[in-house]
C-alpha atoms as a PDB file:
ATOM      1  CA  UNK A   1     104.861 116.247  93.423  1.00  0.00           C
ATOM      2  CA  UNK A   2     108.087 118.535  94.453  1.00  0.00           C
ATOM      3  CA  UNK A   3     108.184 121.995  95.166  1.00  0.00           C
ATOM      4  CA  UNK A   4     110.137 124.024  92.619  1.00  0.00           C
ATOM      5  CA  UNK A   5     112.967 124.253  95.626  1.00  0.00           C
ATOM      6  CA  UNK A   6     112.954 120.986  96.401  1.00  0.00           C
ATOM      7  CA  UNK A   7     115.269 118.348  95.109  1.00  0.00           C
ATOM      8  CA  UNK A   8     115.970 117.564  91.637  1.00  0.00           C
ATOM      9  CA  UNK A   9     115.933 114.683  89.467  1.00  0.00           C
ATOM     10  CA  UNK A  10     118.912 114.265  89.189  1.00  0.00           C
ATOM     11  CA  UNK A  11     119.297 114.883  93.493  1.00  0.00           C
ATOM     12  CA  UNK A  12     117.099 112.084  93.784  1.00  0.00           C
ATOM     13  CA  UNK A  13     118.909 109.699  91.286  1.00  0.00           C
ATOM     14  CA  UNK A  14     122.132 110.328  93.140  1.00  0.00           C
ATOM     15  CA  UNK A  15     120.487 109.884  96.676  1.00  0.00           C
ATOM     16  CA  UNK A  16     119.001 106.941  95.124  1.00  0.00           C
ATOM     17  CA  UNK A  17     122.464 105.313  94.252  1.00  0.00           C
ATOM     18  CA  UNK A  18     123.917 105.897  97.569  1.00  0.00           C
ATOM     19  CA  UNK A  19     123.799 104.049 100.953  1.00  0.00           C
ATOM     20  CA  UNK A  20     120.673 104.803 102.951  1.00  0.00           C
ATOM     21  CA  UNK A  21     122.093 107.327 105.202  1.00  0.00           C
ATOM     22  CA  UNK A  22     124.860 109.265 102.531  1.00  0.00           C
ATOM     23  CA  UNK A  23     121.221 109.312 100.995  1.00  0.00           C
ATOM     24  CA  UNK A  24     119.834 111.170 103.428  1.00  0.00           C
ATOM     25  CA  UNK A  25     122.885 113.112 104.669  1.00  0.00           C
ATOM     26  CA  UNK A  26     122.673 114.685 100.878  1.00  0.00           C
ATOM     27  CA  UNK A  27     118.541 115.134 100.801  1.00  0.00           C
ATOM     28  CA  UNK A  28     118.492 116.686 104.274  1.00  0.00           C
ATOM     29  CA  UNK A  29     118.404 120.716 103.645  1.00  0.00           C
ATOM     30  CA  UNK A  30     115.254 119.987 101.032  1.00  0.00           C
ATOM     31  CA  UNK A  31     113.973 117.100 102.598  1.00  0.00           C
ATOM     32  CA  UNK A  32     110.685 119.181 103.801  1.00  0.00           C
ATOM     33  CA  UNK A  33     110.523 120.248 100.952  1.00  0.00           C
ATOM     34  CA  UNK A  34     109.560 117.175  99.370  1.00  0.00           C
ATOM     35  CA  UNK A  35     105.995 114.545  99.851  1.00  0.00           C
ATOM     36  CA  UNK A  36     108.494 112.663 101.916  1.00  0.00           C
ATOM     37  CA  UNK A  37     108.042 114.474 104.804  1.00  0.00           C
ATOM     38  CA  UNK A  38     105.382 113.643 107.706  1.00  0.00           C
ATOM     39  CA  UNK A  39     102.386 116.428 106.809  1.00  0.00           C
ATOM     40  CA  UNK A  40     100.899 118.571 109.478  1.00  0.00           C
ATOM     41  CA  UNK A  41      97.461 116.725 109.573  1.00  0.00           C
ATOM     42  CA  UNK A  42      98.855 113.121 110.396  1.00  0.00           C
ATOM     43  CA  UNK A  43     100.587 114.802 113.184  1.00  0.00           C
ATOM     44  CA  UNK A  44      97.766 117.196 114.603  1.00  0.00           C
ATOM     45  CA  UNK A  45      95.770 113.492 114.559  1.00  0.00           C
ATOM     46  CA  UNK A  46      98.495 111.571 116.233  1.00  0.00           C
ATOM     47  CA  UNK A  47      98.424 114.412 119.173  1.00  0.00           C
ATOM     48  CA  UNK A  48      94.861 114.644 119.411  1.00  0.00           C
ATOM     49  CA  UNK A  49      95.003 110.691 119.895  1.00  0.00           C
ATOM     50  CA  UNK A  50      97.984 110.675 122.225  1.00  0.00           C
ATOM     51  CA  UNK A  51      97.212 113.365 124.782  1.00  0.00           C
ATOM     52  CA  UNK A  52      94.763 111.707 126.514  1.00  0.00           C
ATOM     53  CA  UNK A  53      97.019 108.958 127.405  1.00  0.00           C
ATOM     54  CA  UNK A  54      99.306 110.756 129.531  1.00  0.00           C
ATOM     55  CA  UNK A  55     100.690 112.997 130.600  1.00  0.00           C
ATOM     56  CA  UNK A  56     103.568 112.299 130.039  1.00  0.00           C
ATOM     57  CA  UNK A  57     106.927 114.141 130.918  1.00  0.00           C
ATOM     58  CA  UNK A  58     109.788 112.395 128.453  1.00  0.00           C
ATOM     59  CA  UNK A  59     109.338 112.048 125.078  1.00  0.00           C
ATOM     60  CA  UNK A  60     111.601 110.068 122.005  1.00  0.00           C
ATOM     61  CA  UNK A  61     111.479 110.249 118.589  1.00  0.00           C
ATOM     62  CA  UNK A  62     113.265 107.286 116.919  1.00  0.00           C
ATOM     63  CA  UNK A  63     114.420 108.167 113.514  1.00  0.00           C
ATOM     64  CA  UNK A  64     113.503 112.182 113.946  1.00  0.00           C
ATOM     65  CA  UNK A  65     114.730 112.965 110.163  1.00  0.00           C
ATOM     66  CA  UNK A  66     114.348 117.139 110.250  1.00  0.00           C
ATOM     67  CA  UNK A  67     112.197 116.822 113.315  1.00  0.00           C
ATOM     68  CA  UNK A  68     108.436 116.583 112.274  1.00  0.00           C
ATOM     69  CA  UNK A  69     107.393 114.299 115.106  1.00  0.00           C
ATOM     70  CA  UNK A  70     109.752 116.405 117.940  1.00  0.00           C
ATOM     71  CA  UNK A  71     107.340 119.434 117.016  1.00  0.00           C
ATOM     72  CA  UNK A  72     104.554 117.094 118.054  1.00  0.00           C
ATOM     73  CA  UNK A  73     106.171 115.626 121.220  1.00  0.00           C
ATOM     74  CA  UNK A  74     106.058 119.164 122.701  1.00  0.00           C
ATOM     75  CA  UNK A  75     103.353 119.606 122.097  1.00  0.00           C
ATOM     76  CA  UNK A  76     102.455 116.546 124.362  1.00  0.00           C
ATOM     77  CA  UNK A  77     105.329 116.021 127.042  1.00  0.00           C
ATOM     78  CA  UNK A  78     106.046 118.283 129.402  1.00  0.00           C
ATOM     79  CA  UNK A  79     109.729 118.184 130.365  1.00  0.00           C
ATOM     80  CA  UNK A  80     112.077 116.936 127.885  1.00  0.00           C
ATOM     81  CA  UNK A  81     111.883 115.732 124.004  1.00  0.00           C
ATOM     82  CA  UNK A  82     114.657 113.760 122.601  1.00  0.00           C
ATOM     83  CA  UNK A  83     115.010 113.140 118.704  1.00  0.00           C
ATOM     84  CA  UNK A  84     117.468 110.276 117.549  1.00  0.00           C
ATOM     85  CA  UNK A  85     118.599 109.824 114.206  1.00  0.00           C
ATOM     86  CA  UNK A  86     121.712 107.885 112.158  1.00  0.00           C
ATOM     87  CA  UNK A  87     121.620 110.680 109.340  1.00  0.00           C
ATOM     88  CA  UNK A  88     124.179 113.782 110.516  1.00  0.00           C
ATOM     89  CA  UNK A  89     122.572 115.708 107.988  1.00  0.00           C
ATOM     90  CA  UNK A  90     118.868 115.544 108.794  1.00  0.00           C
ATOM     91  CA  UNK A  91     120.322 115.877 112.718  1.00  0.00           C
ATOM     92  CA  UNK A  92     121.701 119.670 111.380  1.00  0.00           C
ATOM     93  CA  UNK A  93     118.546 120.412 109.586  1.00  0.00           C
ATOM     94  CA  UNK A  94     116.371 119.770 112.253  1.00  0.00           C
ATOM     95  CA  UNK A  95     118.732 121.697 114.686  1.00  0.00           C
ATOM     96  CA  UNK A  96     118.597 124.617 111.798  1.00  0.00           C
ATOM     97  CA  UNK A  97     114.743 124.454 111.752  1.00  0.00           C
ATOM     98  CA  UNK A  98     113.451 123.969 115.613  1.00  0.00           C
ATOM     99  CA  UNK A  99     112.847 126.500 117.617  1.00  0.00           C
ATOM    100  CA  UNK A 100     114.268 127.947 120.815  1.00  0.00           C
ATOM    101  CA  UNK A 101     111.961 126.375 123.321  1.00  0.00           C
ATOM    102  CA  UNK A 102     110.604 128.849 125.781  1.00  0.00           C
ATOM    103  CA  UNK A 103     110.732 128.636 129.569  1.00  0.00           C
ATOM    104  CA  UNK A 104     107.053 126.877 129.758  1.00  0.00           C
ATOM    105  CA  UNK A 105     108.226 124.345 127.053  1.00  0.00           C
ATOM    106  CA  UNK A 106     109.900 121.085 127.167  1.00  0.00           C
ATOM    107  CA  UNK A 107     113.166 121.087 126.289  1.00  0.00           C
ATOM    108  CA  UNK A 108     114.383 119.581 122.889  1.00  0.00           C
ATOM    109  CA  UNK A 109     118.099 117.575 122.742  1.00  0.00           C
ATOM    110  CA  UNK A 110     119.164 115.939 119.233  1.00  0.00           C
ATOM    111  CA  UNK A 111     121.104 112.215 119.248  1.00  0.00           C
ATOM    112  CA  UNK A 112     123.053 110.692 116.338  1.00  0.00           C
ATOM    113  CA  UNK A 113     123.111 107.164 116.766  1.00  0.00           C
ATOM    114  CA  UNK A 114     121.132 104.168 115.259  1.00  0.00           C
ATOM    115  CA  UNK A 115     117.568 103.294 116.047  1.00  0.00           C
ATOM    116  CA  UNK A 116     119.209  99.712 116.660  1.00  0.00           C
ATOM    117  CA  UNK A 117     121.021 100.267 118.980  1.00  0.00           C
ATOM    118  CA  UNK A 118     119.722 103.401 121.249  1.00  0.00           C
ATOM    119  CA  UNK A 119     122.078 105.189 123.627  1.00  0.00           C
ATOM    120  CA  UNK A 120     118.962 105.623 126.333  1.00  0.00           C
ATOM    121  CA  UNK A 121     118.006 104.253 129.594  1.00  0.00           C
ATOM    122  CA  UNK A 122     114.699 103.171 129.942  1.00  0.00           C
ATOM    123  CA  UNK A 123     114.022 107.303 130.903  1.00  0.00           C
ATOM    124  CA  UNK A 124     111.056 107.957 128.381  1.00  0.00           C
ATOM    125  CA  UNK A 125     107.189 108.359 128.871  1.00  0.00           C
ATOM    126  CA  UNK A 126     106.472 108.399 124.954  1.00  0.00           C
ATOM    127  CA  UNK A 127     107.985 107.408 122.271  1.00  0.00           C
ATOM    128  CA  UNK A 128     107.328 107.926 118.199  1.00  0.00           C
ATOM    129  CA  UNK A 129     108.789 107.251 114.718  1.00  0.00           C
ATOM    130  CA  UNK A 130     107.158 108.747 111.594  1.00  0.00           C
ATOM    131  CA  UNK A 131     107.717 106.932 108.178  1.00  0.00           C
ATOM    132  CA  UNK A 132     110.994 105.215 109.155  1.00  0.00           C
ATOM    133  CA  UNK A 133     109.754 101.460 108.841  1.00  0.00           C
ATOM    134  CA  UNK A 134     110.660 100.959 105.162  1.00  0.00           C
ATOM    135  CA  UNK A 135     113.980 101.691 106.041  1.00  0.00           C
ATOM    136  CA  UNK A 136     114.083  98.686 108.079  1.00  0.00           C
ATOM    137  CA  UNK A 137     113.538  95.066 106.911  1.00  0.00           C
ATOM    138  CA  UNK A 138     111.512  92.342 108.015  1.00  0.00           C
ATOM    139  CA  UNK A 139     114.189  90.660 109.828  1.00  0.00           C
ATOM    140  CA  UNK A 140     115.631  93.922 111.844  1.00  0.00           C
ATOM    141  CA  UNK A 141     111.941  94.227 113.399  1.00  0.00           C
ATOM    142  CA  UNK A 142     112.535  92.476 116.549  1.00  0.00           C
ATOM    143  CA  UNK A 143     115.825  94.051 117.306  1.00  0.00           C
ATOM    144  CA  UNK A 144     113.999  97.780 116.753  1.00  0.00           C
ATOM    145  CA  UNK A 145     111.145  97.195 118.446  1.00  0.00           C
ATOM    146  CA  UNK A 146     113.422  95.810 121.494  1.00  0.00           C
ATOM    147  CA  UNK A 147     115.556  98.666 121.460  1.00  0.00           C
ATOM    148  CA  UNK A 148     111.973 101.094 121.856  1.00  0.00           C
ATOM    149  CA  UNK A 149     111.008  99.276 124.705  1.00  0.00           C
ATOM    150  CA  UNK A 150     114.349  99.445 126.612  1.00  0.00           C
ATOM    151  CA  UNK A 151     114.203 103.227 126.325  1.00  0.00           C
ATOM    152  CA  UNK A 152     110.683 103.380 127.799  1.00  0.00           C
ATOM    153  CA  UNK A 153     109.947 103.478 131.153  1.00  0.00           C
ATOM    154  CA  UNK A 154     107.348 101.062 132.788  1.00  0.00           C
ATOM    155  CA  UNK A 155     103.924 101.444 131.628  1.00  0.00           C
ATOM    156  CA  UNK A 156     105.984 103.793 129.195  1.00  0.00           C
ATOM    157  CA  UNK A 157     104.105 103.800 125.424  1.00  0.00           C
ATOM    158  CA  UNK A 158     105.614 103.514 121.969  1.00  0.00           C
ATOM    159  CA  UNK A 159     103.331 104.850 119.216  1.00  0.00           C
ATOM    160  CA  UNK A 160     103.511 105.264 115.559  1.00  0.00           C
ATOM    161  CA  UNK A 161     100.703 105.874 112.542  1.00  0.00           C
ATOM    162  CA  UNK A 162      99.464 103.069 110.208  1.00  0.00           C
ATOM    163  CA  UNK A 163      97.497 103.617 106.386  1.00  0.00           C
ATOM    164  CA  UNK A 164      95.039 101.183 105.683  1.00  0.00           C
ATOM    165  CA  UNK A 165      96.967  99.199 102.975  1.00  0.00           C
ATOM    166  CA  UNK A 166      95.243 100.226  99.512  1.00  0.00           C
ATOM    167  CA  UNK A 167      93.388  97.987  97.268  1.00  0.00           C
ATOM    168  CA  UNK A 168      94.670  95.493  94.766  1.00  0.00           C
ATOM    169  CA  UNK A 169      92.908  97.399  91.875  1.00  0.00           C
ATOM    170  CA  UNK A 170      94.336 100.764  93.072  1.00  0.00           C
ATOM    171  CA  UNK A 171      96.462 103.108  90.757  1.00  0.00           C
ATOM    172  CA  UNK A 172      98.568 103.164  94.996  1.00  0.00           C
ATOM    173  CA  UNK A 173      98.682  99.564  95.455  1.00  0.00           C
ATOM    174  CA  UNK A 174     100.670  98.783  91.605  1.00  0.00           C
ATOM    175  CA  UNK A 175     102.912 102.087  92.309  1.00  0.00           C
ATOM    176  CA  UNK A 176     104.143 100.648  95.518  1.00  0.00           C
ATOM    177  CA  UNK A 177     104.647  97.403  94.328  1.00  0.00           C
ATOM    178  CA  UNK A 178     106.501  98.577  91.339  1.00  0.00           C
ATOM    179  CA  UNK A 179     108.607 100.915  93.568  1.00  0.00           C
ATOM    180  CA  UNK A 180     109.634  97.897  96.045  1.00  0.00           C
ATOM    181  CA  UNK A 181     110.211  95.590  92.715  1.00  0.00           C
ATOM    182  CA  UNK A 182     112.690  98.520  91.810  1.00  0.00           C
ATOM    183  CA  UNK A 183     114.703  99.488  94.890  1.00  0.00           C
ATOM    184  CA  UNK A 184     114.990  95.099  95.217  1.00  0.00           C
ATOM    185  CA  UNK A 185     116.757  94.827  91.754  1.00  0.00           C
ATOM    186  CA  UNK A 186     118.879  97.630  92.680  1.00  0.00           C
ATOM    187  CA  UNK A 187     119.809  96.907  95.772  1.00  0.00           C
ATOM    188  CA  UNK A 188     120.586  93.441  94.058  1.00  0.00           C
ATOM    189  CA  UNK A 189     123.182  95.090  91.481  1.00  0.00           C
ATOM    190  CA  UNK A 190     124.717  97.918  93.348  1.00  0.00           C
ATOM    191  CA  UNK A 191     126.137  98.378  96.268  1.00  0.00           C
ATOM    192  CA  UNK A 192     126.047 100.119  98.776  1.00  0.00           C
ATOM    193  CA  UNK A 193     122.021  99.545  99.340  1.00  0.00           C
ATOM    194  CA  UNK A 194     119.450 101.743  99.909  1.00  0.00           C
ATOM    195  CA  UNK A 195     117.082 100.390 102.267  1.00  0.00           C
ATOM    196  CA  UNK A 196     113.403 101.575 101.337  1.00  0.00           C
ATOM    197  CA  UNK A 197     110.559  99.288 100.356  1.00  0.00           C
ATOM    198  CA  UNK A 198     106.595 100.311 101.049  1.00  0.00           C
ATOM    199  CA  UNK A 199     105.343  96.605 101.676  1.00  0.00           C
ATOM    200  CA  UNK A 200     106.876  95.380 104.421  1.00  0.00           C
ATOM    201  CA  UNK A 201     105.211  96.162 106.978  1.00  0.00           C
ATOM    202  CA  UNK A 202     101.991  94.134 107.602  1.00  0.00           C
ATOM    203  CA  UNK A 203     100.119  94.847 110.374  1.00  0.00           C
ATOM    204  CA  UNK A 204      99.506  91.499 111.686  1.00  0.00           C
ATOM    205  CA  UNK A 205     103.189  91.026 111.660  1.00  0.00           C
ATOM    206  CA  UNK A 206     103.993  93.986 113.126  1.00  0.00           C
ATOM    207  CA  UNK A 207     101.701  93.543 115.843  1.00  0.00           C
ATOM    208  CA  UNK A 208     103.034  89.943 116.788  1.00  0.00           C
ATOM    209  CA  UNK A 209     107.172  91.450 117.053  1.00  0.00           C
ATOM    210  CA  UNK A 210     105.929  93.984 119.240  1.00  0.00           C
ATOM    211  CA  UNK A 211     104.264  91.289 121.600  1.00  0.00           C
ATOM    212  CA  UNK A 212     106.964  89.029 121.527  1.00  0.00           C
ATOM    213  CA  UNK A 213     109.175  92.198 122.695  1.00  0.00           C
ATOM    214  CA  UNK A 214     106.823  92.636 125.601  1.00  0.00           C
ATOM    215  CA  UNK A 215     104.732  94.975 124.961  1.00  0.00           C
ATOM    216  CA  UNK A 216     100.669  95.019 124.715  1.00  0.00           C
ATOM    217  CA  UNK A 217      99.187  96.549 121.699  1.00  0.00           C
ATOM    218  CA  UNK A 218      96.262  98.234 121.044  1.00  0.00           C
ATOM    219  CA  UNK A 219      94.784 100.171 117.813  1.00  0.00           C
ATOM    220  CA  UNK A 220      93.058 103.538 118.106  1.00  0.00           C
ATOM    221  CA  UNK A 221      90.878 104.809 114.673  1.00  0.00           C
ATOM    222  CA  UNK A 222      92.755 108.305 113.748  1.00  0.00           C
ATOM    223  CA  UNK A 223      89.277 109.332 112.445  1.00  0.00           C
ATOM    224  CA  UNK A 224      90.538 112.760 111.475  1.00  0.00           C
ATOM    225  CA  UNK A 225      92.347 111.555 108.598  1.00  0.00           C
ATOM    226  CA  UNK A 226      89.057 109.842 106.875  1.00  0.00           C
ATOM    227  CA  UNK A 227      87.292 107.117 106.487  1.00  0.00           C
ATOM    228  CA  UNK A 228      87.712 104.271 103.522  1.00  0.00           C
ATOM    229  CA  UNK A 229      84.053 103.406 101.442  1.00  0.00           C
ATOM    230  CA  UNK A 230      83.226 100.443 104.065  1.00  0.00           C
ATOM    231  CA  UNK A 231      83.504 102.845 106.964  1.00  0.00           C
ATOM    232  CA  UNK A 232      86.390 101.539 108.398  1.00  0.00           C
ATOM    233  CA  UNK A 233      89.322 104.813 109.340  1.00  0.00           C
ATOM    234  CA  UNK A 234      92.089 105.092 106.730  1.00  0.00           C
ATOM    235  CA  UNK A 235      94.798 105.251 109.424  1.00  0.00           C
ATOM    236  CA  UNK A 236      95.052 103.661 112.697  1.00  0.00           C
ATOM    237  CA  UNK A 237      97.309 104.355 115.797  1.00  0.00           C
ATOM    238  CA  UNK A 238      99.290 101.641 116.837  1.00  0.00           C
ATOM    239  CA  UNK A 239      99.698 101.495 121.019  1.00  0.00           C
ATOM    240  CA  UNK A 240     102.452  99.736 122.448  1.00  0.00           C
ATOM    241  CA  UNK A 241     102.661  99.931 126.001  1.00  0.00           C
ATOM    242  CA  UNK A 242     105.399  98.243 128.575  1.00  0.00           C
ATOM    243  CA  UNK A 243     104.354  96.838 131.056  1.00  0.00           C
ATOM    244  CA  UNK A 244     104.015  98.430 134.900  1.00  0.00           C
ATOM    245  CA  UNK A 245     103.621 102.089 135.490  1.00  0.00           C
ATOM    246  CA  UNK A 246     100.025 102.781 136.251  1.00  0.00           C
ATOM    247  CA  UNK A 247      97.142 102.657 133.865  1.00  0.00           C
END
């Protein structure tokens, strides 16, 4: 599963024992090293699906990590990509590993603070987040979700990838449940907590906190990343747009 550079065993118990962003701080410099990280293909898919929304000139990505979705913003915005993030450490590695944009690229700007409470005026055409949701739970939703659409301008879009949740019978669907059984009894024993869990995140749910924060969803097949056996895509695009703007 892990490169032979990337973290140990041992890294991992330690990161696991901490608080969600010492966690990080400490996993940051091997962090891409590791599954963890967004991969190239659900990011080539999420541009080939955004690009025809915009163009757009602002771009945000909430919870940036070592900057795997700021690579794809500019690709797609024209003027400006902003990543925000609450770990210092994955801020420096994604400073250390992005680079110089030339003069007929956007340019990039990094933001420690926390994606629940954004520094940002509604100044953004686009905004992403990549594999941050577990560290969030149910209840902090709302609150999240508000604080994306505040950053957006109107008719501004908020966008993000979503897996096809695997089968009960799966080898996926009893690994994830065991992991979120796990990181619940520990974060019942020990403090501080590490927020991570895998099931959490229902679509249907989802859907409904971003309406009630004012936005209009739609769900676009990401048909590059497969198909499941009854034809229906593996991963879907989730489109939240604010309202105004033009179309």
């Amino acid at each position: 599963m892990f490169t032979p550079q990337g973290p140990t065993l041992r890294e991992l118990a330690v990161q696991a024992l901490s608080s969600t962003e010492h966690g990080y701080d400490m996993l940051a410099s091997k962090f891409d090293l590791t599954p963890f990280r967004t991969s190239d293909r659900v990011l080539d898919a999420v541009a080939h699906a955004v690009r025809p929304l915009g163009p757009f000139e602002a771009g945000l990505d909430i919870c940036c990590g070592t900057g795997a979705g700021v690579g794809m913003l500019r690709q797609v915005c024209r003027e400006h990509v902003t990543g925000v993030d609450f770990s210092a450490g994955m801020l420096a590695a994604a400073v250390a590993s992005t680079p110089v944009p030339d003069d007929k690229g956007p340019s990039v700007s990094w933001v420690r603070a926390d994606a629940r409470a954004l520094p940002f005026a509604p100044v953004f055409d686009l905004a992403v987040s990549f594999g941050a949701f577990g560290h969030f739970l149910p209840a902090q939703r709302p609150l999240l979700f508000a604080q994306a659409h505040a950053a957006l301008r109107p008719g501004g879009r908020f966008v993000f990838p979503v897996m096809a949740p695997p089968r009960p019978r799966s080898r996926l669907y009893w690994t994830l449940l065991g992991f979120d059984l796990t990181m619940r009894v520990r974060n019942a024993l020990w403090r501080p907590r590490f927020i991570m869990y895998y099931r959490t995140f229902p679509l249907s749910k989802v859907i409904a906190d971003l309406q009630r924060a004012g936005f209009a969803v739609e769900l676009l097949p990401l048909t590059e990343l497969g198909r499941l056996e009854d034809g229906s895509p593996r991963a879907r695009l989730v489109v939240a747009r604010k309202a105004g703007g033009g179309t």
